[in-house]
Protein backbone atom coordinates (compact mmCIF):
# COMPACT_ATOMS: atom_id res chain seq x y z
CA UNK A 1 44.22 -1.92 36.41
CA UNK A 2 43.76 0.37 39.31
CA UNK A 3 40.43 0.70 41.37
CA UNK A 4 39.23 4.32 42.62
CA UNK A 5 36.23 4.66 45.08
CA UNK A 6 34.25 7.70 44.83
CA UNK A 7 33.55 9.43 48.05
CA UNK A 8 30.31 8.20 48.34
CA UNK A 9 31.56 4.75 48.01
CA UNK A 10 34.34 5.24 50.60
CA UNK A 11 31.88 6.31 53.02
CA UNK A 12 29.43 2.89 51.90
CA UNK A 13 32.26 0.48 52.59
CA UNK A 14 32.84 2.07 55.82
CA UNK A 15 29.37 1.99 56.94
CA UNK A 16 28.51 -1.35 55.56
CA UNK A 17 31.96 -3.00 56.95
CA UNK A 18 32.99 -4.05 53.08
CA UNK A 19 36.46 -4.22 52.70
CA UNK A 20 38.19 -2.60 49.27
CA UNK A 21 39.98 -6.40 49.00
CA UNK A 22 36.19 -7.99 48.91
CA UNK A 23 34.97 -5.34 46.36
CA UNK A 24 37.83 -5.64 43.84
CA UNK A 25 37.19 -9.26 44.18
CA UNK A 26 34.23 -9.31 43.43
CA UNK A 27 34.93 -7.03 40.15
CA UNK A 28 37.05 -9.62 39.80
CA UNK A 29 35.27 -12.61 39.95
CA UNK A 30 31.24 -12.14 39.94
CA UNK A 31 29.47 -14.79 37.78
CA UNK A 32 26.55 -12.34 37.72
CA UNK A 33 26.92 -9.41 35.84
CA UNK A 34 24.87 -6.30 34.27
CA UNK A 35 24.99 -3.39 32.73
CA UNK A 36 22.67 -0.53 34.25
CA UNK A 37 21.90 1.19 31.32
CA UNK A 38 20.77 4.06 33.11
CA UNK A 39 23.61 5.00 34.86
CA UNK A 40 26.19 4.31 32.04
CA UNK A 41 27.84 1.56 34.63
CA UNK A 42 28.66 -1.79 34.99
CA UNK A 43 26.88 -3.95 37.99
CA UNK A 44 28.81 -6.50 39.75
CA UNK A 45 26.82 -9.37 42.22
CA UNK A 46 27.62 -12.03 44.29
CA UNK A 47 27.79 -13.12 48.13
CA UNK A 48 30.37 -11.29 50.37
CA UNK A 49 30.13 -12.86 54.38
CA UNK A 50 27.24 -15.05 53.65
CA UNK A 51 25.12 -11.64 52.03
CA UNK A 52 24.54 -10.53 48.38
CA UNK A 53 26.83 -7.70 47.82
CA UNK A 54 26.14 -5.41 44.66
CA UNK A 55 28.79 -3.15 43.61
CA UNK A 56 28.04 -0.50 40.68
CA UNK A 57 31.03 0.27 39.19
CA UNK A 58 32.40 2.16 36.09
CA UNK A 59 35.34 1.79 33.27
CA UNK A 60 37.43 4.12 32.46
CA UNK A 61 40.18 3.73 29.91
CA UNK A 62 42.05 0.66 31.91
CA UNK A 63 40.83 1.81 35.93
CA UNK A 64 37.92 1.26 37.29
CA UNK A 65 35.90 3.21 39.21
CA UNK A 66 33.67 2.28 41.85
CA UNK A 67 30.40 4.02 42.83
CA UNK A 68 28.97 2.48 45.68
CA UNK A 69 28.38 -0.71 47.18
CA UNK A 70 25.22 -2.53 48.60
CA UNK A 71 23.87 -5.23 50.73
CA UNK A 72 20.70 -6.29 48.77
CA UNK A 73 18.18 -8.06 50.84
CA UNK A 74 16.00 -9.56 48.25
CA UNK A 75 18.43 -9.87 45.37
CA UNK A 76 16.59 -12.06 42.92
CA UNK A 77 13.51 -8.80 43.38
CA UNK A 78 15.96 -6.27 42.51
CA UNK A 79 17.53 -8.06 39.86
CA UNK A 80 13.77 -8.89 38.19
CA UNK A 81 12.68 -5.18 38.91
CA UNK A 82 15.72 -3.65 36.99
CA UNK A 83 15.44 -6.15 34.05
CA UNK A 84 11.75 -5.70 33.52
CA UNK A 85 11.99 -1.90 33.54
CA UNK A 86 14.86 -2.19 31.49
CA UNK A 87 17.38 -0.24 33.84
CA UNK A 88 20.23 -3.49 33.58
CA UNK A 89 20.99 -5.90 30.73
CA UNK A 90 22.82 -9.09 32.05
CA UNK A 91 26.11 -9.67 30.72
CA UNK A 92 27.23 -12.34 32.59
């Protein structure tokens, strides 16, 4: 399985100091997991240095690709939010 980063998520990891090795981990490994319906992508959660990190990420054929990353301050809010409005479905 290889891993691409879109631009946009290239330039996320660099501002947010996330390292590719903590994202594909966290692909990897995440015990919370949803699909955002709206997007057509796959949602990965879970703490990265002591913070929530969500990473939205695609499939496609065996690779993945990832779209961005994100430090969410209030992760149980978001989660909530995009389940009520029916934006993600948890999968995991």
């Amino acid at each position: 399985m290889a891993v691409e980063y879109s631009a946009h998520a290239k330039e996320k990891l660099s501002i947010r100091r996330v390292s590719k090795k903590e994202v594909e981990k966290l692909i990897g490994e995440s015990k919370q997991r949803f699909v955002d319906i709206e997007h057509d992508a796959e949602v990965a959660v879970g703490p990265v240095k002591g913070r929530s990190l969500v990473v939205i990420y695609r499939k496609v054929n065996a690779d993945i690709k990832v779209i961005t990353v994100f430090y969410a301050r209030k992760l149980e809010k978001l989660i909530l939010s995009k389940i009520t409005r029916s934006a993600w479905r948890k999968t995991g």
